[in-house]
N, C-alpha and C. Protein backbone atom coordinates (compact mmCIF):
# COMPACT_ATOMS: atom_id res chain seq x y z
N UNK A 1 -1.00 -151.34 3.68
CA UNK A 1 -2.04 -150.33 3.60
C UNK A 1 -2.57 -150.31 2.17
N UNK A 2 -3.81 -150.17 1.94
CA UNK A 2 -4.78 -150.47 0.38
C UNK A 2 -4.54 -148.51 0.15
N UNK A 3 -4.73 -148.96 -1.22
CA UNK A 3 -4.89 -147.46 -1.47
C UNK A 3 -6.03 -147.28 -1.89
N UNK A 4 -6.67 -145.79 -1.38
CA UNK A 4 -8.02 -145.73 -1.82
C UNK A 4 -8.68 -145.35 -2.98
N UNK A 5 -9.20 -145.69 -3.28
CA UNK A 5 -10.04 -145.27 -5.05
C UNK A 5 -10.22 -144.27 -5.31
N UNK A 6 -9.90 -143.25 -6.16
CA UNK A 6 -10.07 -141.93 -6.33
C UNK A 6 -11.68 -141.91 -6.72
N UNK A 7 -12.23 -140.72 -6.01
CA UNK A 7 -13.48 -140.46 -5.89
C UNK A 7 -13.98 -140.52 -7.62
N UNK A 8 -15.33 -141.15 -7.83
CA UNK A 8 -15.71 -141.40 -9.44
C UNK A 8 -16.92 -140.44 -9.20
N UNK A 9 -17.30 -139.81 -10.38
CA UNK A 9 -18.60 -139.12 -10.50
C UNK A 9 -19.73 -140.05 -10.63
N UNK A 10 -20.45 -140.22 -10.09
CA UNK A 10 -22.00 -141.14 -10.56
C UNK A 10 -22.55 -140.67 -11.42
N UNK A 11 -22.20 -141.54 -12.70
CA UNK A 11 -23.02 -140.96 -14.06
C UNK A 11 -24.50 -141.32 -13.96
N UNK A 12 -25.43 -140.04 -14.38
CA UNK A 12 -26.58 -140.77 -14.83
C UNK A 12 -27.12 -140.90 -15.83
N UNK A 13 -27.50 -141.76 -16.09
CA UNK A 13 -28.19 -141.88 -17.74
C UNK A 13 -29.38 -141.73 -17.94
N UNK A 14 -29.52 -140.66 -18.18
CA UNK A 14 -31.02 -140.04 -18.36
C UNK A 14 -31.77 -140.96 -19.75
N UNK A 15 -33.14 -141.04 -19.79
CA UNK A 15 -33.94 -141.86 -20.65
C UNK A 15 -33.85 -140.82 -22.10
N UNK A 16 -33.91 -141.68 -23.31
CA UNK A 16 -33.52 -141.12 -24.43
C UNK A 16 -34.58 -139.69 -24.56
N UNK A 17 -35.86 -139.99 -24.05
CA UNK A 17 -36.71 -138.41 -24.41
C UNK A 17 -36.33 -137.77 -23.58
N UNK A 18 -35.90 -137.86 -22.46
CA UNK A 18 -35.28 -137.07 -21.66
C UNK A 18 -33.95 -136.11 -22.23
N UNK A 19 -32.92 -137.13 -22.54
CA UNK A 19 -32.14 -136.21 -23.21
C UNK A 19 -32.22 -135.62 -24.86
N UNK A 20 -33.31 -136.05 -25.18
CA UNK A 20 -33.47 -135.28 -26.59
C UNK A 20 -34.14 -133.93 -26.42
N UNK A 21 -34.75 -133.38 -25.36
CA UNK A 21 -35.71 -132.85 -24.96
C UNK A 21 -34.99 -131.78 -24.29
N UNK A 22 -33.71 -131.93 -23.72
CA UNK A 22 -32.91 -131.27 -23.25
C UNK A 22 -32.13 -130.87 -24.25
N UNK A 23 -31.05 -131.71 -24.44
CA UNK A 23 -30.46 -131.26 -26.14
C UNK A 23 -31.20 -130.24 -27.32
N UNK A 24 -32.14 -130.46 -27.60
CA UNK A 24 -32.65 -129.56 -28.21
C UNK A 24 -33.31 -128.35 -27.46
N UNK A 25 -33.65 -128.31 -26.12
CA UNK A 25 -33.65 -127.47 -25.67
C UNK A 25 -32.39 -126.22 -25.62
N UNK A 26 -31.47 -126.88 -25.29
CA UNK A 26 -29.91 -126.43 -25.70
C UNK A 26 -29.86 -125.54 -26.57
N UNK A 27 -30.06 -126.50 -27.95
CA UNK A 27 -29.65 -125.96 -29.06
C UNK A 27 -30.62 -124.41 -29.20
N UNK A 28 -31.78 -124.46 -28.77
CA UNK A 28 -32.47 -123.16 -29.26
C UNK A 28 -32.12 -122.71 -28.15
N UNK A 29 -31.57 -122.66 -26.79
CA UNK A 29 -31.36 -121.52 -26.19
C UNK A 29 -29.63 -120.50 -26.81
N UNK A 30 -29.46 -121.63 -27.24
CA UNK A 30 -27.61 -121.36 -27.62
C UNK A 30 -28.63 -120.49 -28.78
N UNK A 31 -28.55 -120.80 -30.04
CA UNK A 31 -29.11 -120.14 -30.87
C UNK A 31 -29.43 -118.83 -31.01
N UNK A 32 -30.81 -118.86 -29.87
CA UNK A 32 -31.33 -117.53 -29.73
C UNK A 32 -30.52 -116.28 -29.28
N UNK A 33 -29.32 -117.31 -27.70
CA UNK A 33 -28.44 -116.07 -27.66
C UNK A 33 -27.41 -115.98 -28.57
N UNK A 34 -27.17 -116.99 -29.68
CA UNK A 34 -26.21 -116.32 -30.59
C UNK A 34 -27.22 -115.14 -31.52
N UNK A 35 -28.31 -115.28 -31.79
CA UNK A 35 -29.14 -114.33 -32.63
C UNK A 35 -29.03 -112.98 -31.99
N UNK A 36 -28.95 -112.92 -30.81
CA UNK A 36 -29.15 -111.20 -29.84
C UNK A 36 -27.75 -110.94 -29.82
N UNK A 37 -26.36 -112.24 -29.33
CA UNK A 37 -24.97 -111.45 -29.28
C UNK A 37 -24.64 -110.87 -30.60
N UNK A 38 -25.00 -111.55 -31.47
CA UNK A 38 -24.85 -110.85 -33.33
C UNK A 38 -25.14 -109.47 -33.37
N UNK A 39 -26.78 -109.32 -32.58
CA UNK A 39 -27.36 -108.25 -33.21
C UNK A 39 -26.71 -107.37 -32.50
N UNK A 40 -26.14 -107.75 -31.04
CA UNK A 40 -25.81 -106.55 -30.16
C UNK A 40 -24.36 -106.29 -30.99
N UNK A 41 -23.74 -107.22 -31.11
CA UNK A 41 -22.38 -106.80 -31.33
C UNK A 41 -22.11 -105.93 -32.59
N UNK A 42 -23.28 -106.60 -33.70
CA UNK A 42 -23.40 -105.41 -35.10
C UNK A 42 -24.19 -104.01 -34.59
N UNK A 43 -24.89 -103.57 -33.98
CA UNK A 43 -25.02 -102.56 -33.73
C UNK A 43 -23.69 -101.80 -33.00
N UNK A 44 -22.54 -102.06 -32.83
CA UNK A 44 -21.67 -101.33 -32.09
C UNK A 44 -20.93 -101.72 -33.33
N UNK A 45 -20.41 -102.61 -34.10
CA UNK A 45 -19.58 -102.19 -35.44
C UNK A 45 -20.32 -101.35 -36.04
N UNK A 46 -21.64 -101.34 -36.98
CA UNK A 46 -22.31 -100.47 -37.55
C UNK A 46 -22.42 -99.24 -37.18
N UNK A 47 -22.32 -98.36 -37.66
CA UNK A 47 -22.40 -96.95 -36.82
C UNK A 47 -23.61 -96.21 -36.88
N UNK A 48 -24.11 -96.90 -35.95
CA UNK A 48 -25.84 -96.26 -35.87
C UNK A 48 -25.95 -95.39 -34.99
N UNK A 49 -26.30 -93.96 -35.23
CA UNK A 49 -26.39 -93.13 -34.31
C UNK A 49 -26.99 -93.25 -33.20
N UNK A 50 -28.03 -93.45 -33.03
CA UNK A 50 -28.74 -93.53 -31.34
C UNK A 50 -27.75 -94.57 -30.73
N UNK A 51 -27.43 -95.45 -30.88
CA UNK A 51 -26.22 -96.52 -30.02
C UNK A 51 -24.94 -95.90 -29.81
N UNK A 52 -24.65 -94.90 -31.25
CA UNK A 52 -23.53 -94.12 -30.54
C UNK A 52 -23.58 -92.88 -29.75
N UNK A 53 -24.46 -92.66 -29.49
CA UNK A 53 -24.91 -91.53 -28.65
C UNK A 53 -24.87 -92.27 -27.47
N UNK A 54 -25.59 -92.91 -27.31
CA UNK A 54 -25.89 -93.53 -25.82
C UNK A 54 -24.53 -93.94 -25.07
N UNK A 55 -24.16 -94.81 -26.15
CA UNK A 55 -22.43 -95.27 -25.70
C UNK A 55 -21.41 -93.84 -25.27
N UNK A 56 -21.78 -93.12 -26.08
CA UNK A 56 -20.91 -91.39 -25.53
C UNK A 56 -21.95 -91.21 -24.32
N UNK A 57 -22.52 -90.85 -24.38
CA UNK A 57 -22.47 -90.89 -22.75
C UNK A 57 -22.59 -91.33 -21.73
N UNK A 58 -22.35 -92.76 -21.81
CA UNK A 58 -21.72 -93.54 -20.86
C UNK A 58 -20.03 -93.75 -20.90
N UNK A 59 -19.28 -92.76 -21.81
CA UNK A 59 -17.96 -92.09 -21.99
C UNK A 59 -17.01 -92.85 -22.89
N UNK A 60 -18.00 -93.63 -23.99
CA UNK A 60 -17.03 -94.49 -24.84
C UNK A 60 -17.23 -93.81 -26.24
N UNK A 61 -15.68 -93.78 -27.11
CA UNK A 61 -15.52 -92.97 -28.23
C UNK A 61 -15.88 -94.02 -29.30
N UNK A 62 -15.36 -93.55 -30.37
CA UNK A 62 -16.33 -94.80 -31.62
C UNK A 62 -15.20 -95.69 -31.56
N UNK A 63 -14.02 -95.46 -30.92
CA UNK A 63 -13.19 -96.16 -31.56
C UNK A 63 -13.18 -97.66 -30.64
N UNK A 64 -13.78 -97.06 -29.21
CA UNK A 64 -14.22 -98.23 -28.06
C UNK A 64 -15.11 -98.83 -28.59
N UNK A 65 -16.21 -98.50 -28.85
CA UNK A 65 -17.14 -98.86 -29.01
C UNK A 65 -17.38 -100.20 -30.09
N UNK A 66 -16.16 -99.64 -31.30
CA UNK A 66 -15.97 -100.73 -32.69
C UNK A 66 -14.90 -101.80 -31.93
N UNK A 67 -14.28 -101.40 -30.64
CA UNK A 67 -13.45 -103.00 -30.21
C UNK A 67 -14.04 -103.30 -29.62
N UNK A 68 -15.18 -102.80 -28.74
CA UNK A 68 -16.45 -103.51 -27.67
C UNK A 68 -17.30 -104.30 -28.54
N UNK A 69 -17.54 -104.04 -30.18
CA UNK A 69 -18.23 -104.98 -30.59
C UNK A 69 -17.40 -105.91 -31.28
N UNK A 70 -16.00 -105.75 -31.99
CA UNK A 70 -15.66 -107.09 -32.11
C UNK A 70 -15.05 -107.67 -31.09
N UNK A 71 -14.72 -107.54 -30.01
CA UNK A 71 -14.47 -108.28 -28.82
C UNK A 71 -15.89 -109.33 -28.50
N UNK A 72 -17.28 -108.34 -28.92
CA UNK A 72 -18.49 -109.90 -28.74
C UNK A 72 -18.44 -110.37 -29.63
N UNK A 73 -17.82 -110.00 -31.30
CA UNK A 73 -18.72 -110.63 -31.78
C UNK A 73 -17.32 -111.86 -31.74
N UNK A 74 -16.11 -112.18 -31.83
CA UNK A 74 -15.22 -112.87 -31.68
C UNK A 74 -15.69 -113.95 -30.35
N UNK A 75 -16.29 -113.11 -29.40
CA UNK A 75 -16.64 -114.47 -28.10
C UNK A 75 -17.70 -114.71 -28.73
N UNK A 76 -18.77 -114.08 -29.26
CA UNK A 76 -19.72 -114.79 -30.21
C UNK A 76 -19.28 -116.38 -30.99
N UNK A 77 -18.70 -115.57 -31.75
CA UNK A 77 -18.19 -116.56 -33.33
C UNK A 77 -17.19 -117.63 -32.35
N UNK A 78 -16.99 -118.23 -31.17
CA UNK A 78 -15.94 -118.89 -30.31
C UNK A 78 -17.52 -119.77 -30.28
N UNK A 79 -18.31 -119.07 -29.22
CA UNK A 79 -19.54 -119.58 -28.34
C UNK A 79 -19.94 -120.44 -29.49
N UNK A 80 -20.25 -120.16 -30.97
CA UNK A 80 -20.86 -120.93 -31.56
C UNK A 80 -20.29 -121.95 -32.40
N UNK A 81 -18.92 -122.15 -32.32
CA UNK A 81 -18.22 -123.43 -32.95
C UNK A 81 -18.39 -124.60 -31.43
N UNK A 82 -18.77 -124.73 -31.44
CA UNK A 82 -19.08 -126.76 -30.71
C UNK A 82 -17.01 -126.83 -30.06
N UNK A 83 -16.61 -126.45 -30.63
CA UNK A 83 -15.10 -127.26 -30.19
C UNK A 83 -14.60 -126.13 -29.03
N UNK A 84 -15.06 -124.56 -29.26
CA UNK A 84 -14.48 -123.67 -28.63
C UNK A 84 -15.88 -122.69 -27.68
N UNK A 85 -16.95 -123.54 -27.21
CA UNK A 85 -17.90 -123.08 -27.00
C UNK A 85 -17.70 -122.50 -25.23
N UNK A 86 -17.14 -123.62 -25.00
CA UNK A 86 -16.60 -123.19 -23.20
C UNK A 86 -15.67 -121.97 -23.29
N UNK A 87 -14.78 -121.65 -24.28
CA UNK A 87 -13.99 -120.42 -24.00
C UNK A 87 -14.89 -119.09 -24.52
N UNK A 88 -16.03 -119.69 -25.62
CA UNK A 88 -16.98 -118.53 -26.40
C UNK A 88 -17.60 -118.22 -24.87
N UNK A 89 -18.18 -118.99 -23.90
CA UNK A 89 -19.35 -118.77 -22.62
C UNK A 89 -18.69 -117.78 -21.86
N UNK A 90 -17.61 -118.46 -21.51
CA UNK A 90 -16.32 -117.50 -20.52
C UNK A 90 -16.43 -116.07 -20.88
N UNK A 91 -15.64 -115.71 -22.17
CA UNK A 91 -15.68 -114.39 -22.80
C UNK A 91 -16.67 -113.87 -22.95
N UNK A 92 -18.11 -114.73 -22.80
CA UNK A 92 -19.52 -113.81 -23.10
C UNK A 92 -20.07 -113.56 -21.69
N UNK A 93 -19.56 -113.72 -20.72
CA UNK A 93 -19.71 -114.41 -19.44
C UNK A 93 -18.90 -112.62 -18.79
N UNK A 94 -17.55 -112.60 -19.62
CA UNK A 94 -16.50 -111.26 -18.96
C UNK A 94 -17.54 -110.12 -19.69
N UNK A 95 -17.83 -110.57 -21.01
CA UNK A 95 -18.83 -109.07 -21.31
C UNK A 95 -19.83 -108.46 -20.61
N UNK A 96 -20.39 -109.74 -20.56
CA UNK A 96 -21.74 -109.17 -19.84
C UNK A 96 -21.55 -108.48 -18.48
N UNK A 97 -20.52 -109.08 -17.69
CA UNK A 97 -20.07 -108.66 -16.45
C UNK A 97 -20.18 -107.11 -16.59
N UNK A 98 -18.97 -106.79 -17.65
CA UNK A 98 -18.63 -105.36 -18.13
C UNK A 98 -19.93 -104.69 -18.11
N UNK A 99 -20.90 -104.98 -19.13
CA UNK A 99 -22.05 -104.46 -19.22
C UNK A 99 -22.76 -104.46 -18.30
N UNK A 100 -22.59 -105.13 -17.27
CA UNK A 100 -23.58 -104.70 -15.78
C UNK A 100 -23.17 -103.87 -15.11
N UNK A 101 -21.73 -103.97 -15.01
CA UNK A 101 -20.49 -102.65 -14.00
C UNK A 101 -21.09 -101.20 -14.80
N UNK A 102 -20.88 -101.31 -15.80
CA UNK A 102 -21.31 -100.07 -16.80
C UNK A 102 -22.45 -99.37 -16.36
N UNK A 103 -23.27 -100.52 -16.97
CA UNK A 103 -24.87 -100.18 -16.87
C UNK A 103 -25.52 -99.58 -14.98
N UNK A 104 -24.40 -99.99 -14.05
CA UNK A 104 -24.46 -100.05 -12.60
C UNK A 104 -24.03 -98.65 -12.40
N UNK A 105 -22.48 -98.52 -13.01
CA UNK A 105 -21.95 -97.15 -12.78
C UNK A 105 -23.05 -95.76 -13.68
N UNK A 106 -23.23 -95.67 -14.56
CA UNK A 106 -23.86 -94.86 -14.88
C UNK A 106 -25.58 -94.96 -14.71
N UNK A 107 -26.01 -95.47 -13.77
CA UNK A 107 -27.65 -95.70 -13.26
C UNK A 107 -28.26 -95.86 -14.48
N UNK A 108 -28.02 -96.60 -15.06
CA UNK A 108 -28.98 -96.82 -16.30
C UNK A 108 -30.66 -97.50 -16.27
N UNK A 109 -30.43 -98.16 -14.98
CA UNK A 109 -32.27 -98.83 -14.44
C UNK A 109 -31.24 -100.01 -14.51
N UNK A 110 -32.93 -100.78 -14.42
CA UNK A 110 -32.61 -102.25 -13.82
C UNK A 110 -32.94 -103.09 -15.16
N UNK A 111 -33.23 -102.81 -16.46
CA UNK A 111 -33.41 -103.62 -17.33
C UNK A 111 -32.09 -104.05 -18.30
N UNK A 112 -31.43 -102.81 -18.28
CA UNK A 112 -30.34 -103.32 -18.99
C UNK A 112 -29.39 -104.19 -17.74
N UNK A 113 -29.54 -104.24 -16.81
CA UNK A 113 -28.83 -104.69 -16.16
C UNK A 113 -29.10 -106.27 -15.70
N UNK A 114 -30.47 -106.62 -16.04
CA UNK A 114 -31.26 -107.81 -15.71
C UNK A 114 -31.05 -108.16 -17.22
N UNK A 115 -31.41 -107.58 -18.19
CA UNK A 115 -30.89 -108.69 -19.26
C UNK A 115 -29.65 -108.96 -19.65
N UNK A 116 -28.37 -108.69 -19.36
CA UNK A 116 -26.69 -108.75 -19.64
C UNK A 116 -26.76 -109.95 -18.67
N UNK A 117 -27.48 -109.96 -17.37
CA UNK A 117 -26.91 -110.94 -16.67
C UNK A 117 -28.34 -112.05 -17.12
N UNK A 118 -29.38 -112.33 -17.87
CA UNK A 118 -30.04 -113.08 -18.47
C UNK A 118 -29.59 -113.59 -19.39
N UNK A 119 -28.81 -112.93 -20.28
CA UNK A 119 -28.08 -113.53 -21.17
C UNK A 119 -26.76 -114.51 -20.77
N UNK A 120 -26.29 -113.59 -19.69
CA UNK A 120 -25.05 -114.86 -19.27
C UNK A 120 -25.53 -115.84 -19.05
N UNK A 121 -26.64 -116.04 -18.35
CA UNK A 121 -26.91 -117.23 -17.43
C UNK A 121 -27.43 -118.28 -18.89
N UNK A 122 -28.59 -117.75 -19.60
CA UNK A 122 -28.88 -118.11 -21.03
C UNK A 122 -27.92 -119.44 -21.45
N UNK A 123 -26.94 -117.76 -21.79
CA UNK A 123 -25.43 -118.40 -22.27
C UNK A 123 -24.96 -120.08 -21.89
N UNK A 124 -24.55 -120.03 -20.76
CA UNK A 124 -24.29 -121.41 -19.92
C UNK A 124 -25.23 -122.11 -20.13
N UNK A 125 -26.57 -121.84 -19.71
CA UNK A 125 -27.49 -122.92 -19.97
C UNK A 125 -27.41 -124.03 -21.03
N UNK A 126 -27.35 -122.83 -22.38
CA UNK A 126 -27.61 -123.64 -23.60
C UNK A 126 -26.50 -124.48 -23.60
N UNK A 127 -25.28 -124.47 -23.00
CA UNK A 127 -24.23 -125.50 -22.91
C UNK A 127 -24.40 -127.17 -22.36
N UNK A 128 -25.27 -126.08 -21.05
CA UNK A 128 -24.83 -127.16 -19.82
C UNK A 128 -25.90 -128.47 -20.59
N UNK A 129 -27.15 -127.78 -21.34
CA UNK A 129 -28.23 -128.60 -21.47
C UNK A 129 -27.81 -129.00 -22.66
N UNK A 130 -26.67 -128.78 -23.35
CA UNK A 130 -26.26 -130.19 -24.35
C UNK A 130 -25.07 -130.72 -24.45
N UNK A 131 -24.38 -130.53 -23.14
CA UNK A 131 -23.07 -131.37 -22.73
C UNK A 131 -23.25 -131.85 -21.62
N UNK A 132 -23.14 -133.29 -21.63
CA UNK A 132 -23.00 -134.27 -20.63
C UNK A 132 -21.55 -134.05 -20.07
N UNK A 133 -20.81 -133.29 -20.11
CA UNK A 133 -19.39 -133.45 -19.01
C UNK A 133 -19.57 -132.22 -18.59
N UNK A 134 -20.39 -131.39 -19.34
CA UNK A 134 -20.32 -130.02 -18.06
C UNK A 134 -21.42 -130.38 -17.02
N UNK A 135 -22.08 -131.16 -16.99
CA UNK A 135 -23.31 -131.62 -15.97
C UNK A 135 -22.98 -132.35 -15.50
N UNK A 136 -21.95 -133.04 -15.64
CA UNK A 136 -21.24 -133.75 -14.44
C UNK A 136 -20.55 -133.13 -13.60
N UNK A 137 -19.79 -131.74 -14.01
CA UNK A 137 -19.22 -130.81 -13.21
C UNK A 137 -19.91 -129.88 -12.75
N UNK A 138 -21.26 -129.84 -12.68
CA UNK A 138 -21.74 -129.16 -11.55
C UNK A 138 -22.58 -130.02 -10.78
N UNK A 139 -22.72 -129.76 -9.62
CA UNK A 139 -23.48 -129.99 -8.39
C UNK A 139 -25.30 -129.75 -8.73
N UNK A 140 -25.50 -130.57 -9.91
CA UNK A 140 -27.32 -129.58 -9.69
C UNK A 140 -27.26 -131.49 -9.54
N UNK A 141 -29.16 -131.57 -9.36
CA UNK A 141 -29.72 -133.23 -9.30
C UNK A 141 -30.03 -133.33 -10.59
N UNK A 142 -30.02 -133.86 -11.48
CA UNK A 142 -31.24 -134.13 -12.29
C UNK A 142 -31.93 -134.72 -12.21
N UNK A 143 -33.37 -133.97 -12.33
CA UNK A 143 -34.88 -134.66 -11.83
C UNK A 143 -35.23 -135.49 -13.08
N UNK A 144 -34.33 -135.35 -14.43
CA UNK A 144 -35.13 -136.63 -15.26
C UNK A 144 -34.87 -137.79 -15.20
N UNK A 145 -33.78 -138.16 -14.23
CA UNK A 145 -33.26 -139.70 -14.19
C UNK A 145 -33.54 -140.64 -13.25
């Protein structure tokens, strides 16, 4: 009896403007959401009144509020080192979650709740579009090859 070949991924090799075009697409989406997780996460260390108001009454004290922001800004500062970027997505990935449950439980509308989960998705993007082994692990086609 032959043994059978363990299933191989079909690499494709996209044309060099193709992947430069993507790659740098990447890079400014990663970017931009590291520019908004910064700002969000320093507004919850900083103690700016209207953010701490709002945060009290959605029932968090200052003292939540200063580990809710270094909890992003730590998956932040992960997301943006290149070596630890898949565990930075994950952890920015559990925040945002948080921030939709939140934003869900206390009826806050539909905007804060559409951008936490814009940003996750963001998030991943800027990955997927400048790593070739996470695009092998998902199931999309790519139409540039």
């Amino acid at each position: 009896m032959q043994a059978v070949p363990p299933a191989t991924v079909s690499k494709c090799e996209p044309s060099a403007a193709c992947s430069k075009a993507m790659l740098w697409t990447g890079r400014v989406i990663t970017v931009l959401c590291i520019l908004f997780l910064l700002f969000d996460c320093l507004t919850k260390i900083i103690p700016i009144k209207p953010i701490r108001d709002q945060c009290a009454q959605m029932g968090f004290n200052d003292t939540a509020v200063l580990s809710i922001g270094l909890a992003l800004l730590i998956s932040t500062i992960l997301y943006a080192i290149p070596a630890t970027n898949i565990l930075g997505a994950i952890l920015i990935t559990g925040y945002m979650g948080g921030a939709i449950a939140t934003n869900v439980q206390h009826n806050a509308g539909a905007f804060p709740i559409i951008m936490a989960a814009f940003i996750g998705v963001l998030t991943w993007l800027g990955i997927f579009l400048r790593d070739p082994s996470l695009r092998q692990l998902t199931p999309v086609r790519r139409a540039c090859c």
